[in-house]
N, C-alpha and C. Protein backbone atom coordinates (compact mmCIF):
# COMPACT_ATOMS: atom_id res chain seq x y z
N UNK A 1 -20.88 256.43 193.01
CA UNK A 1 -22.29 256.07 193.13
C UNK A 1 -22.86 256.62 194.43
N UNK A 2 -23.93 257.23 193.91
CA UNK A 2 -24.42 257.71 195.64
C UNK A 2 -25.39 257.12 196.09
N UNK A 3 -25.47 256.77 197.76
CA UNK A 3 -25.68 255.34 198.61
C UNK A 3 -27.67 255.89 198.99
N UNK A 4 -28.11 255.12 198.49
CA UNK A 4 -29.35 255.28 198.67
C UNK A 4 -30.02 255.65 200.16
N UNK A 5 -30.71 256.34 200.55
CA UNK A 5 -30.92 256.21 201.94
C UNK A 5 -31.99 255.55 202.47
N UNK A 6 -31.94 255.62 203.92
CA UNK A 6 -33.37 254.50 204.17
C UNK A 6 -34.42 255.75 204.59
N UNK A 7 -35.50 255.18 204.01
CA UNK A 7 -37.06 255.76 203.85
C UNK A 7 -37.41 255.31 204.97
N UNK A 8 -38.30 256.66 205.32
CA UNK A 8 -39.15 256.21 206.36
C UNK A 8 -40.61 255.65 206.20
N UNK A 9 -41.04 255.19 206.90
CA UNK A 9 -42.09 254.23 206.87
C UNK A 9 -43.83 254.94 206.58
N UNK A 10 -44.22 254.68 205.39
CA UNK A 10 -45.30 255.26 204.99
C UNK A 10 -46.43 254.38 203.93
N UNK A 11 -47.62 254.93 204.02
CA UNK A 11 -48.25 253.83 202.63
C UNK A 11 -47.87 254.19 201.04
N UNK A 12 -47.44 254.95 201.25
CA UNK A 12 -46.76 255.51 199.78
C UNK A 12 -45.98 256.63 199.60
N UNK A 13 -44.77 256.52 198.96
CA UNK A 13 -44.03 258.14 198.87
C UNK A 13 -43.56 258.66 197.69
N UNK A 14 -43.28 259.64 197.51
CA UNK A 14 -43.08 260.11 196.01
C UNK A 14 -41.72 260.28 196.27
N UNK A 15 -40.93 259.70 195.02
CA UNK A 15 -39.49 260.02 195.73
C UNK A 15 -38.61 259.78 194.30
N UNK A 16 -37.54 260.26 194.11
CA UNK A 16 -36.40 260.16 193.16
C UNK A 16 -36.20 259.14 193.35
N UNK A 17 -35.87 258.08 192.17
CA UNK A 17 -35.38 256.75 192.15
C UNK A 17 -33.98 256.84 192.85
N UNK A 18 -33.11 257.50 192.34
CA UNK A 18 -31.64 257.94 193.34
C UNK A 18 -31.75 258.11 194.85
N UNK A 19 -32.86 258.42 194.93
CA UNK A 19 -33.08 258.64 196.55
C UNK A 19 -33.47 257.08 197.42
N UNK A 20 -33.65 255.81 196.65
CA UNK A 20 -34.00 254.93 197.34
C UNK A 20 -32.56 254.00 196.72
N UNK A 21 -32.19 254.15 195.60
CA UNK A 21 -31.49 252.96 195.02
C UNK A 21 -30.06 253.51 194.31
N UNK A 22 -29.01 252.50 194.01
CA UNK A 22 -27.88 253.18 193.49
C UNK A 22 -28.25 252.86 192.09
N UNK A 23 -28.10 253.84 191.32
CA UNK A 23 -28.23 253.12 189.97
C UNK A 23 -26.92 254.01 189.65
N UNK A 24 -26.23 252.82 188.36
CA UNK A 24 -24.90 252.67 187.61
C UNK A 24 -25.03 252.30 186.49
N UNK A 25 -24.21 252.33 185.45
CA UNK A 25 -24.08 251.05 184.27
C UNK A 25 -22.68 250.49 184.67
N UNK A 26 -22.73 249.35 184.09
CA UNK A 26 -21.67 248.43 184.28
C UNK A 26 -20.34 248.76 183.26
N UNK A 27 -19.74 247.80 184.14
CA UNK A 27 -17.87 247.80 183.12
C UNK A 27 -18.03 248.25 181.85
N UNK A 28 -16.92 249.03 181.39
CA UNK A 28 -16.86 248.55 179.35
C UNK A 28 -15.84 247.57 179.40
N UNK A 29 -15.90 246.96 178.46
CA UNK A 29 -15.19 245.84 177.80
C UNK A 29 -14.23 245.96 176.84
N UNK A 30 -13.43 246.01 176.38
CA UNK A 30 -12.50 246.01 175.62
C UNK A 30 -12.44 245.17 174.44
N UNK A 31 -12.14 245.34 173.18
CA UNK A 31 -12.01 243.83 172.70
C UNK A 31 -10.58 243.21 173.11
N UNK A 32 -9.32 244.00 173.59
CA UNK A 32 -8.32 243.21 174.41
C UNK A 32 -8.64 242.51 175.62
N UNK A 33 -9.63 242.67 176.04
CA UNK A 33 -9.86 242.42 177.55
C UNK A 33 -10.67 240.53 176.83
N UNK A 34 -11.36 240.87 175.95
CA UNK A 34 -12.00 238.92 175.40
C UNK A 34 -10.89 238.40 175.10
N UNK A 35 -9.73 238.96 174.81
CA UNK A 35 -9.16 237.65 174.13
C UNK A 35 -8.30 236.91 175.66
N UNK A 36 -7.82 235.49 175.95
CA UNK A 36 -7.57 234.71 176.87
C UNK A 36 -6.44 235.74 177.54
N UNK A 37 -6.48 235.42 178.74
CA UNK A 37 -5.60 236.24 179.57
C UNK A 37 -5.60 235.26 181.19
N UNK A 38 -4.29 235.01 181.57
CA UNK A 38 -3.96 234.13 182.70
C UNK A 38 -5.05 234.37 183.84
N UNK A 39 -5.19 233.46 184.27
CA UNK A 39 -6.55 234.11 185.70
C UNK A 39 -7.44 233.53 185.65
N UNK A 40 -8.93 233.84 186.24
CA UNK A 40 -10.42 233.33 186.54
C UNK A 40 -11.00 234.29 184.92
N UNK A 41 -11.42 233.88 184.35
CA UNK A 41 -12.44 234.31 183.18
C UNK A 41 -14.02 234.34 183.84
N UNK A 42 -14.56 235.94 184.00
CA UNK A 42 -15.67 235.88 184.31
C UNK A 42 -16.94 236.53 183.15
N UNK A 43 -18.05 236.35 184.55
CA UNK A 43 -19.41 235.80 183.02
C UNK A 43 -19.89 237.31 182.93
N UNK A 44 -19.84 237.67 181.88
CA UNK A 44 -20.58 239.10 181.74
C UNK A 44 -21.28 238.82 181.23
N UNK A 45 -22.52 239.81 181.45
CA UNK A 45 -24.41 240.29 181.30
C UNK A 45 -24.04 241.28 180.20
N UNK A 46 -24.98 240.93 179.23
CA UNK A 46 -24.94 241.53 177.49
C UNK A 46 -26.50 242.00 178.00
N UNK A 47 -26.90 243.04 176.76
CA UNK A 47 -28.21 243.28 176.11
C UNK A 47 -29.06 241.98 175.69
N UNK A 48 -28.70 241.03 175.19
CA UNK A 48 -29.18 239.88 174.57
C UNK A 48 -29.48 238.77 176.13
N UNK A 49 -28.52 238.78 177.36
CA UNK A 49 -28.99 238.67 178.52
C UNK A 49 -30.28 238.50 179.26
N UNK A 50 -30.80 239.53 178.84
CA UNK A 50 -32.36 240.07 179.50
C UNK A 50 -33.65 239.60 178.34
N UNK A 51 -33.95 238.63 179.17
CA UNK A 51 -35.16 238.20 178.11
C UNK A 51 -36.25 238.09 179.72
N UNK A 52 -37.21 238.57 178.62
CA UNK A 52 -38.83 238.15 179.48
C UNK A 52 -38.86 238.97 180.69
N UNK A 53 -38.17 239.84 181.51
CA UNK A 53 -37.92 239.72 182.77
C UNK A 53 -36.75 239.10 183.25
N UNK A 54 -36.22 238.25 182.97
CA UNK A 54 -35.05 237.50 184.01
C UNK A 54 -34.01 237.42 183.09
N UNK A 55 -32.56 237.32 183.81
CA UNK A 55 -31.31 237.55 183.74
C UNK A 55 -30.52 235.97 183.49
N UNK A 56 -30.17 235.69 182.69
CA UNK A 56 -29.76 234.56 182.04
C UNK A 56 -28.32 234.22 183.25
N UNK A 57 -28.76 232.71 183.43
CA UNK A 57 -27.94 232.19 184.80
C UNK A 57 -26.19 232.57 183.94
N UNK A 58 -25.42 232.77 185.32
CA UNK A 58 -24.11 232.43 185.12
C UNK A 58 -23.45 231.73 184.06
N UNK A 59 -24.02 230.30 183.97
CA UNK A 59 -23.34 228.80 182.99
C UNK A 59 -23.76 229.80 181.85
N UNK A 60 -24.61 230.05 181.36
CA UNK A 60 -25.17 230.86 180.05
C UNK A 60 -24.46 231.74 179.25
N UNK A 61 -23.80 232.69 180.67
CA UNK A 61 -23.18 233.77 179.52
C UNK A 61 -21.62 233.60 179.07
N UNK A 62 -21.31 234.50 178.14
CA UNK A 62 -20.40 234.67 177.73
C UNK A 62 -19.40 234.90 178.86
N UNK A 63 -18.31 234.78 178.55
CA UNK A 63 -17.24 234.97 179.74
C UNK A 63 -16.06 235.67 178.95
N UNK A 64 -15.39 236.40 180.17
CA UNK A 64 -14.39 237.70 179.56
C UNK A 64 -13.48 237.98 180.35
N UNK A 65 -11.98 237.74 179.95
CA UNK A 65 -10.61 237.83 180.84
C UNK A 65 -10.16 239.16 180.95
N UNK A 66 -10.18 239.82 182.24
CA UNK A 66 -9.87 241.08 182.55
C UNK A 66 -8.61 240.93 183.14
N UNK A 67 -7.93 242.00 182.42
CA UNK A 67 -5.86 242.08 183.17
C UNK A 67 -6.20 242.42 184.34
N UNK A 68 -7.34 242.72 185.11
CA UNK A 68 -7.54 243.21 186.88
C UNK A 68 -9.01 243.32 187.01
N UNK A 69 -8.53 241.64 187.50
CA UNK A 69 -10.04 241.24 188.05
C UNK A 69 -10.61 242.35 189.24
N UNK A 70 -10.17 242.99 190.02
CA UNK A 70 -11.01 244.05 190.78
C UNK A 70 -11.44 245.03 190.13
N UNK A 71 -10.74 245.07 188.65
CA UNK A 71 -12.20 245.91 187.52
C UNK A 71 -13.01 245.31 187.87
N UNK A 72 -13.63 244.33 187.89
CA UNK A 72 -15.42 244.42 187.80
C UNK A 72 -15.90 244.42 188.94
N UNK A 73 -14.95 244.11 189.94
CA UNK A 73 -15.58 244.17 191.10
C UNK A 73 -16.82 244.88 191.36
N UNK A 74 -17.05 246.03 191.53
CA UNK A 74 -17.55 247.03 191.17
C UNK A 74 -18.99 246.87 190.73
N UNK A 75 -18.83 246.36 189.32
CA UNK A 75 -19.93 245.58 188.79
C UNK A 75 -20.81 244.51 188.74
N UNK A 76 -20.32 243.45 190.19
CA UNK A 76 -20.74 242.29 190.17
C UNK A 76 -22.09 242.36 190.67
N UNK A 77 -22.88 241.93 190.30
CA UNK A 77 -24.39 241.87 190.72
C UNK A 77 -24.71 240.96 191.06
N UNK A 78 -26.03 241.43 192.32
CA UNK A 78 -26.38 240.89 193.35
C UNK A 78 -27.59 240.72 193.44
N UNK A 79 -27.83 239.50 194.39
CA UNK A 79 -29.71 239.01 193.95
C UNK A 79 -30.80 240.49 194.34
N UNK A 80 -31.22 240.31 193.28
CA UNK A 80 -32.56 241.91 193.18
C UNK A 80 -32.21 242.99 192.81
N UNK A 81 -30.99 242.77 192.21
CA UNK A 81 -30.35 243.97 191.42
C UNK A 81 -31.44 243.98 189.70
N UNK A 82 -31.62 245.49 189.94
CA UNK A 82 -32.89 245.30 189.05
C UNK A 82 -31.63 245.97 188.05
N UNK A 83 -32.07 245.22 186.58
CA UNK A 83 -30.80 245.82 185.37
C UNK A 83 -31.58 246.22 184.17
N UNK A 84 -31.37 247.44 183.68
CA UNK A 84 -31.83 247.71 182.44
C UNK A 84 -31.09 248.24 181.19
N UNK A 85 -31.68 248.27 179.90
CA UNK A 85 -30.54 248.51 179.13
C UNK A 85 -30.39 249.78 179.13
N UNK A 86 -28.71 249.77 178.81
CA UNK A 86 -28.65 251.57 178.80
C UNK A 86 -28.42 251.59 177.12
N UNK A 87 -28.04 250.79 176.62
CA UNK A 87 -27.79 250.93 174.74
C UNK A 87 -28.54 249.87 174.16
N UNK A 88 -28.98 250.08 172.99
CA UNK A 88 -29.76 249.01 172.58
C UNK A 88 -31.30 249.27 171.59
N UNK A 89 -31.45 248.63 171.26
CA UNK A 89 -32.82 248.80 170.01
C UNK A 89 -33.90 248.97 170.82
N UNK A 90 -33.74 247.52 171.77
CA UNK A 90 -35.39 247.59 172.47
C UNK A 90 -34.87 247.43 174.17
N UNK A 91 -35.47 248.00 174.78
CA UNK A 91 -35.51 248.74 176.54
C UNK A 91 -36.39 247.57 177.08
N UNK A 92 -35.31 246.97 177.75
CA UNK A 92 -35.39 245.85 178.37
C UNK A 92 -34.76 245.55 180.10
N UNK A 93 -35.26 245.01 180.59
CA UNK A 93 -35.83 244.75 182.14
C UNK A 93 -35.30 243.46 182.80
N UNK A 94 -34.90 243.38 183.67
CA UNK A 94 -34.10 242.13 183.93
C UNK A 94 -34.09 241.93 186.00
N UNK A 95 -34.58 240.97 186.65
CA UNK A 95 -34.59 240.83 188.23
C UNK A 95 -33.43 239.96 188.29
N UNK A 96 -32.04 240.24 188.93
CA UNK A 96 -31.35 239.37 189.16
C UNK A 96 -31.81 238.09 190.01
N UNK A 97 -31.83 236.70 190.14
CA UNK A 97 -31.93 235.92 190.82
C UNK A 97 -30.54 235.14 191.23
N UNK A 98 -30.66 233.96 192.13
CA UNK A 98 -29.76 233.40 192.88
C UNK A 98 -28.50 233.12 191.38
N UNK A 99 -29.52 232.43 190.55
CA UNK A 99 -28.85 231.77 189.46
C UNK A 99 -27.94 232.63 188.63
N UNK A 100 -27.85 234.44 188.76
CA UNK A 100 -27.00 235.18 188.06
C UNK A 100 -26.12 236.17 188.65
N UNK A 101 -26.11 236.02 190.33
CA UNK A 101 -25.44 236.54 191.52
C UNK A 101 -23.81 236.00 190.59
N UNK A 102 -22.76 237.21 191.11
CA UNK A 102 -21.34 237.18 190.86
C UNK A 102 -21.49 237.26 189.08
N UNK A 103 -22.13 237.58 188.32
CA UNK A 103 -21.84 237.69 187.12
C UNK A 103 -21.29 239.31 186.92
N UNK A 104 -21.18 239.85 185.76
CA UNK A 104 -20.50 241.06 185.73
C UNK A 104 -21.33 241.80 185.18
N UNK A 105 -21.68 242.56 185.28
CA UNK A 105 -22.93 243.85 184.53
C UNK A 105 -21.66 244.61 183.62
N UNK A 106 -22.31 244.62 181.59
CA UNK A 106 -21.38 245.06 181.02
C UNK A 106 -21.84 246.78 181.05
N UNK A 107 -21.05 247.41 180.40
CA UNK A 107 -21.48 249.17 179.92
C UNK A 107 -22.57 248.97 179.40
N UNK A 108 -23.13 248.24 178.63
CA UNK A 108 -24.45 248.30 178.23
C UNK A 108 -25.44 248.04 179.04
N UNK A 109 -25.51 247.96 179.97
CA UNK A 109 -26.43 247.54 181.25
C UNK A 109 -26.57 248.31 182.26
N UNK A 110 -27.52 248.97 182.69
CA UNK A 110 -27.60 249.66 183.83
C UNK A 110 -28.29 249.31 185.37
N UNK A 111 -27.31 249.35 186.42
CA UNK A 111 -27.69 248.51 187.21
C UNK A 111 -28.78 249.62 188.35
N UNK A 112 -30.14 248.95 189.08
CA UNK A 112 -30.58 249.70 189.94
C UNK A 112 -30.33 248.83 191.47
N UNK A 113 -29.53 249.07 192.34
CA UNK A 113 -29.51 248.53 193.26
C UNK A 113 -30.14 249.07 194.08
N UNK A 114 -31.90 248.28 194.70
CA UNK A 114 -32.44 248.60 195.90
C UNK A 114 -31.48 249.18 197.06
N UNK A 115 -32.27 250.03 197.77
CA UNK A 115 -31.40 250.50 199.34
C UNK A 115 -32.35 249.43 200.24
N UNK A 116 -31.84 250.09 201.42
CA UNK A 116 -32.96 249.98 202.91
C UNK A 116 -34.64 250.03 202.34
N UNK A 117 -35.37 249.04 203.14
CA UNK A 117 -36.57 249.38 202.96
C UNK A 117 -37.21 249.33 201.25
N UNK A 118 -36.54 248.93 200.52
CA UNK A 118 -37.20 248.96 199.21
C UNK A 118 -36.63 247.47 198.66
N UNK A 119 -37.41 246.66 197.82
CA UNK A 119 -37.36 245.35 197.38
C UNK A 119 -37.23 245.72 196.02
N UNK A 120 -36.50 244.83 195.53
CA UNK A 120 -35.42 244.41 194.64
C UNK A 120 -37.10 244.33 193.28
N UNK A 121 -37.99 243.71 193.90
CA UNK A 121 -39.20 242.59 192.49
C UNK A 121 -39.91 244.02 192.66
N UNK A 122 -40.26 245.09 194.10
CA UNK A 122 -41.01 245.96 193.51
C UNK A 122 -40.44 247.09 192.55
N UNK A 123 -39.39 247.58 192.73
CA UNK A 123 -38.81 248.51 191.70
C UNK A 123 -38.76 247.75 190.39
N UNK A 124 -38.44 246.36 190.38
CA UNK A 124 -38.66 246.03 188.91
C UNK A 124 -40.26 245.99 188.27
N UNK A 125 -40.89 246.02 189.35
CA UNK A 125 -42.36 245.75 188.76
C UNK A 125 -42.69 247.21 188.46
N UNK A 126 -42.67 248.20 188.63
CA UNK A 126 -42.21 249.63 189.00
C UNK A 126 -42.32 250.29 187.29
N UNK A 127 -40.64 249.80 187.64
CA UNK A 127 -39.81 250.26 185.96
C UNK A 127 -40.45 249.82 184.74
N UNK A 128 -40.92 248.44 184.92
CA UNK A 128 -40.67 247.84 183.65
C UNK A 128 -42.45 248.02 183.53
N UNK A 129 -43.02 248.73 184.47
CA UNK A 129 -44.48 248.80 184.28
C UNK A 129 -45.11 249.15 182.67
N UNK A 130 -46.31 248.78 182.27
CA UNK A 130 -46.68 249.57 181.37
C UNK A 130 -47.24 251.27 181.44
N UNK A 131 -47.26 251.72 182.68
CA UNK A 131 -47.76 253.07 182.72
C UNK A 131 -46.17 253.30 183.26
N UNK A 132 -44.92 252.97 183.55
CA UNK A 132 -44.10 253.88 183.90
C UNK A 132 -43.21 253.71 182.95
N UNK A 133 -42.94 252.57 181.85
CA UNK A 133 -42.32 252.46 180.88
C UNK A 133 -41.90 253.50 179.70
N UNK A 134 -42.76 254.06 179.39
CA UNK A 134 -42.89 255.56 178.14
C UNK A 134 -41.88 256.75 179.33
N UNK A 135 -42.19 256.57 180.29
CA UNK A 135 -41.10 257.92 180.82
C UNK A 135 -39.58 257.48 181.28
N UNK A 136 -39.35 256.12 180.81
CA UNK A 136 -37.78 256.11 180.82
C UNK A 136 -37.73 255.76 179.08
N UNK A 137 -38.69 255.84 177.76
CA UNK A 137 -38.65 255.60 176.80
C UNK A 137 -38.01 256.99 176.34
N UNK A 138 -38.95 258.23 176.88
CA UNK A 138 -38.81 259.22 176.21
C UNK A 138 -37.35 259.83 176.75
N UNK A 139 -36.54 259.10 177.65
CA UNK A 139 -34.93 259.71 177.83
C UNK A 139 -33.96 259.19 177.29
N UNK A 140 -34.55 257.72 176.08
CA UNK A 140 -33.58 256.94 175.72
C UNK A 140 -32.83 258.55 174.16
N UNK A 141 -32.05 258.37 173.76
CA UNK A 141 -31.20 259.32 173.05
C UNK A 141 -30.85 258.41 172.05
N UNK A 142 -30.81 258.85 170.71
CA UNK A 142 -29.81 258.24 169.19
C UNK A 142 -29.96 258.50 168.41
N UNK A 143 -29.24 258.69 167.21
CA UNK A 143 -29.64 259.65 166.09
C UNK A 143 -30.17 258.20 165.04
N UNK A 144 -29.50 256.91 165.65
CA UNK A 144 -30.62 256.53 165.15
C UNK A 144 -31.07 255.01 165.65
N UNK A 145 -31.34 253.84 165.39
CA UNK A 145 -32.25 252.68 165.88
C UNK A 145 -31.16 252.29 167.20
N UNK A 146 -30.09 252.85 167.33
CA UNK A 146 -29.62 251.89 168.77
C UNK A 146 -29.44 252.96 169.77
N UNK A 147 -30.50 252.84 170.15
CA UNK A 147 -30.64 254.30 171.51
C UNK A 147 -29.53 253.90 172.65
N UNK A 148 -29.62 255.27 173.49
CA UNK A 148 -28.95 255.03 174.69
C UNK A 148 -29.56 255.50 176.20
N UNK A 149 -29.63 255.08 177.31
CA UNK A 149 -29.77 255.74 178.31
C UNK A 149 -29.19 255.78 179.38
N UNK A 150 -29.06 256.88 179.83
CA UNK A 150 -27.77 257.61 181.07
C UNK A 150 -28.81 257.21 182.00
N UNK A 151 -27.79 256.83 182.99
CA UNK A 151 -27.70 256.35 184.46
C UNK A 151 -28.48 257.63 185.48
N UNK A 152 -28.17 258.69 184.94
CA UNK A 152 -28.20 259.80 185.97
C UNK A 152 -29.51 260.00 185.53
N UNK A 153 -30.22 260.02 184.09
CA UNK A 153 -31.24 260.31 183.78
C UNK A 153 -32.60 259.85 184.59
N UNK A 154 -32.05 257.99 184.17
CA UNK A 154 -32.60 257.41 185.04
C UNK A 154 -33.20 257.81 186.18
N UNK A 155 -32.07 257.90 186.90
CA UNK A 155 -31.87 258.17 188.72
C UNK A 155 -32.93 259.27 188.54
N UNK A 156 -33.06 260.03 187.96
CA UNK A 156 -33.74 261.52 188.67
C UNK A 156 -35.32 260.94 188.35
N UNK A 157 -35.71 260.22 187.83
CA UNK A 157 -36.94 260.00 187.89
C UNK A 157 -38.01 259.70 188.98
N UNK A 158 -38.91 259.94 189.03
CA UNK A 158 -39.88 260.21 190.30
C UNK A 158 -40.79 258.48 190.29
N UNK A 159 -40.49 257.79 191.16
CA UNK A 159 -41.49 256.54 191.66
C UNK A 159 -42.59 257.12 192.72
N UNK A 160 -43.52 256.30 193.20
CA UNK A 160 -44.63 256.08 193.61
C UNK A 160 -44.18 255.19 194.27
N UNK A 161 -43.52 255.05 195.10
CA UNK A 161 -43.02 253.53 196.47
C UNK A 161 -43.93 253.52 197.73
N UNK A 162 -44.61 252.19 197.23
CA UNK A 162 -45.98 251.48 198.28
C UNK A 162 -44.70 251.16 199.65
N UNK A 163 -45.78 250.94 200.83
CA UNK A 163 -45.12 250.57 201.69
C UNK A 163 -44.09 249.52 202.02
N UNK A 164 -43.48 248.94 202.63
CA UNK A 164 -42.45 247.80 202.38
C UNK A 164 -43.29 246.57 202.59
N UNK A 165 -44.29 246.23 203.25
CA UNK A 165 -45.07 245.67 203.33
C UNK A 165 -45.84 245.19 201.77
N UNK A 166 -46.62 246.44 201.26
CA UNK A 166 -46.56 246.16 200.26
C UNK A 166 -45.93 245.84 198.84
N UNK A 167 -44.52 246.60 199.03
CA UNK A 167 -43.57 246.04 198.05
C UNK A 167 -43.42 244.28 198.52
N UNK A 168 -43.33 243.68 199.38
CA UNK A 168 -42.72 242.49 199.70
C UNK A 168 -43.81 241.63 198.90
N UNK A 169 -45.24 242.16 198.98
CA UNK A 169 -46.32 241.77 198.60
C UNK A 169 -46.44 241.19 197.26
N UNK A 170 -45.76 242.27 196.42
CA UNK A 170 -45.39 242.34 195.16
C UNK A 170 -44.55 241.75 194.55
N UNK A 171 -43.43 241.81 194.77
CA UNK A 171 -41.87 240.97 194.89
C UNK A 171 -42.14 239.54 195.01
N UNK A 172 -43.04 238.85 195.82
CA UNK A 172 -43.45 237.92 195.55
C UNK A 172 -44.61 237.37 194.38
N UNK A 173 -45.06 238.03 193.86
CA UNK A 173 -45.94 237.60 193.10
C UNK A 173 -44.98 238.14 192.02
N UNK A 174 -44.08 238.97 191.98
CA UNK A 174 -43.18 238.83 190.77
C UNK A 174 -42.45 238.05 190.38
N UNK A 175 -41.78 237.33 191.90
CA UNK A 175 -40.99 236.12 191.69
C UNK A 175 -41.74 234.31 191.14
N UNK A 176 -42.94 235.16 192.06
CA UNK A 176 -43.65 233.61 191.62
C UNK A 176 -44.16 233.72 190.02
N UNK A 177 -44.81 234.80 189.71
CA UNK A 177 -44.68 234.83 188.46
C UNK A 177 -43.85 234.41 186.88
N UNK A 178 -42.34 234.65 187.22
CA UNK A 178 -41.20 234.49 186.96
C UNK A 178 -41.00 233.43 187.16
N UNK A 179 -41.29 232.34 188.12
CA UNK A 179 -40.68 230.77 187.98
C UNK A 179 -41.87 230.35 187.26
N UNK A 180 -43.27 230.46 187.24
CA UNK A 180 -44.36 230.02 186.89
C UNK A 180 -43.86 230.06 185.15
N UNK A 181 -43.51 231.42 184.54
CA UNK A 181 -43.09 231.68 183.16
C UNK A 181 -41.80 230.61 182.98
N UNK A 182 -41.07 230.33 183.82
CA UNK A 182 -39.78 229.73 183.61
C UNK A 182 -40.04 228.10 183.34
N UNK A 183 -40.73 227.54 184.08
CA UNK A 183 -41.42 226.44 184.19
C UNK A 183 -42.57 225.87 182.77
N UNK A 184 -43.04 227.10 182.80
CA UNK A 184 -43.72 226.57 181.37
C UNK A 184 -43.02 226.35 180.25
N UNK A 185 -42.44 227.50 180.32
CA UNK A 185 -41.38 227.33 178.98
C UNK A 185 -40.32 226.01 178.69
N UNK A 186 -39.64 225.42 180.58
CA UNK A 186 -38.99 224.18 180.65
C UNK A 186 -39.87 223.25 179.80
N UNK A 187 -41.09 223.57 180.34
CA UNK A 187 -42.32 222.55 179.84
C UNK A 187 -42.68 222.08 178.44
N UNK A 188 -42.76 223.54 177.94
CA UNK A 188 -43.18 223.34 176.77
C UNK A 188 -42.01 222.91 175.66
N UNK A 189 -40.40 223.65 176.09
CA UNK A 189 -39.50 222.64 175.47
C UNK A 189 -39.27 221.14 175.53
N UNK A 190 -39.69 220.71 176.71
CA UNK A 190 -39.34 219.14 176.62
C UNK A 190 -40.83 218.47 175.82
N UNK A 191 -41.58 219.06 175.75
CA UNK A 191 -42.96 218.48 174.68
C UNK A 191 -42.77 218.76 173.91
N UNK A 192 -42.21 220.01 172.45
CA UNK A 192 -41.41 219.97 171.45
C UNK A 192 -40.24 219.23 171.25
N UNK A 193 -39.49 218.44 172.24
CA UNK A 193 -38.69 217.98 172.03
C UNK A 193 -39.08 216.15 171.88
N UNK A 194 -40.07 215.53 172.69
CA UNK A 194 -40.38 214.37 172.64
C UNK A 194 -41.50 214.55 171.51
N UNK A 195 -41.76 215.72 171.05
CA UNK A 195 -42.65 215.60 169.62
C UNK A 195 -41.97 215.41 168.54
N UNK A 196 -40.94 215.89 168.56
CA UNK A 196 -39.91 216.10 167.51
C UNK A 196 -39.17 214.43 167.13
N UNK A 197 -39.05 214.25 168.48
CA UNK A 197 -38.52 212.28 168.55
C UNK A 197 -39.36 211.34 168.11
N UNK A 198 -41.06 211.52 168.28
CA UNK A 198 -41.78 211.12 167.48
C UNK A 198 -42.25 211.30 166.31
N UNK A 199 -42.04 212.60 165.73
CA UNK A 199 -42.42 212.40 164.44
C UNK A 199 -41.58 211.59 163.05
N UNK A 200 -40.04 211.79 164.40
CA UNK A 200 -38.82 211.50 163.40
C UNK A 200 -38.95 210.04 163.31
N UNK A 201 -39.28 209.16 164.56
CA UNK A 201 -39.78 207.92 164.88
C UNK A 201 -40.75 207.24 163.48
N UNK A 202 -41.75 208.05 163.27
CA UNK A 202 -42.93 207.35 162.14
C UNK A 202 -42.17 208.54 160.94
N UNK A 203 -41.64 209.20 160.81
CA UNK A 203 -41.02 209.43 159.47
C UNK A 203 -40.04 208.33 159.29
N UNK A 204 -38.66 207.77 160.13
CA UNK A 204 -37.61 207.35 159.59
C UNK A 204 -37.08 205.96 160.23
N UNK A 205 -38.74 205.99 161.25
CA UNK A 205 -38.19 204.32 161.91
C UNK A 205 -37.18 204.45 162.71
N UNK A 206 -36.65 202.86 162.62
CA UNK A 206 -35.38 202.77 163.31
C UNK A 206 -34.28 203.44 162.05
N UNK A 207 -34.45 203.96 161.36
CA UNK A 207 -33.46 204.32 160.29
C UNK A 207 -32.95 206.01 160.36
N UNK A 208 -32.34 206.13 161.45
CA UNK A 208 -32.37 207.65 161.98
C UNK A 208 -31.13 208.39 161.50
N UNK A 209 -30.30 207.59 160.56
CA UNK A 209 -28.65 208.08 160.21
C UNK A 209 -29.25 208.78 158.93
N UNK A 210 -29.39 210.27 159.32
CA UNK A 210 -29.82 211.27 158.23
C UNK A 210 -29.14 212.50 158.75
């Protein structure tokens, strides 16, 4: 992986994504490697992972016994590790947070790790933009519905990186954004859920053994 360097200080620069960030895809997996094996069983990041923007906590995912746990080493991701899919139907976007730090990024996942001087929420706000989205669409590859995209492809692509000032700017209103979405949704499940207790309430009474 080659080590991103630090940028110098400007209101905007045109620059190769490789030139600010490491980008990789993660471990492959084996199907010997799922089945139980003596040791720590850790949580690997799937395609199905990445919903909305955010990276499904640790407790969530699936978990997978590797004969040498310093395989994934490698792969473990870290808060603002921006992840996208490298295989998959639909090209999807993911901000690591606190809640998915030490999980394992699988082969299907491609990781962008910010350098120096560049924030983790602005490259994701970046990538997953609607005007910069179609030019990592048109490198996805497949002959047919489950495309793929290379790491290196990625990397060579040209950003527009606002100052750090203004990335930080951003990064926050991405993050706040992101709990604001997370929160509603807590929300709106526990009001489908005490709706659901009431309707069952005046359908079945106290008579709930159905």
């Amino acid at each position: 992986m080659k080590k991103p360097k630090k940028i110098a200080a400007q209101s905007h620069i045109t620059t190769r994504l490789l030139d600010v960030a490491e980008v990789f895809a993660g471990v492959g997996v084996s199907r010997e490697e799922t089945v139980e094996h003596p040791g720590e069983r850790l949580p690997v990041i799937g395609v199905r992972d990445l919903q909305d923007g955010t990276v499904a906590a640790r407790e969530a995912l699936d978990t997978v016994g590797f004969l040498s746990p310093s395989k994934a080493a490698t792969y473990v991701v870290q808060a603002d590790d921006v992840l996208v899919t490298g295989r998959g139907t639909l090209l999807k976007f993911g901000l690591v947070g606190d809640e998915t730090v030490g999980a394992v990024a699988s082969a299907n996942i491609i990781v962008v790790r910010p350098g120096p001087d560049v924030t983790g929420g602005a490259l994701f706000a970046i990538l997953s933009s609607d005007v910069f989205r179609p030019k990592i669409e048109v490198l996805r590859r497949g002959a047919t519905t489950l495309l793929s995209l290379s790491p290196k492809d990625l990397a060579k692509l040209e950003i527009n990186l606002p100052s750090l000032n203004e990335q930080q700017r951003i990064a926050a209103l991405v993050k706040g954004a992101q709990s604001a979405y997370r929160t509603a949704l807590e929300a709106a499940e526990i009001r489908r859920s005490l709706a659901r207790r009431l309707i069952d309430a005046r359908l079945f009474g106290g008579n709930q053994n159905h």
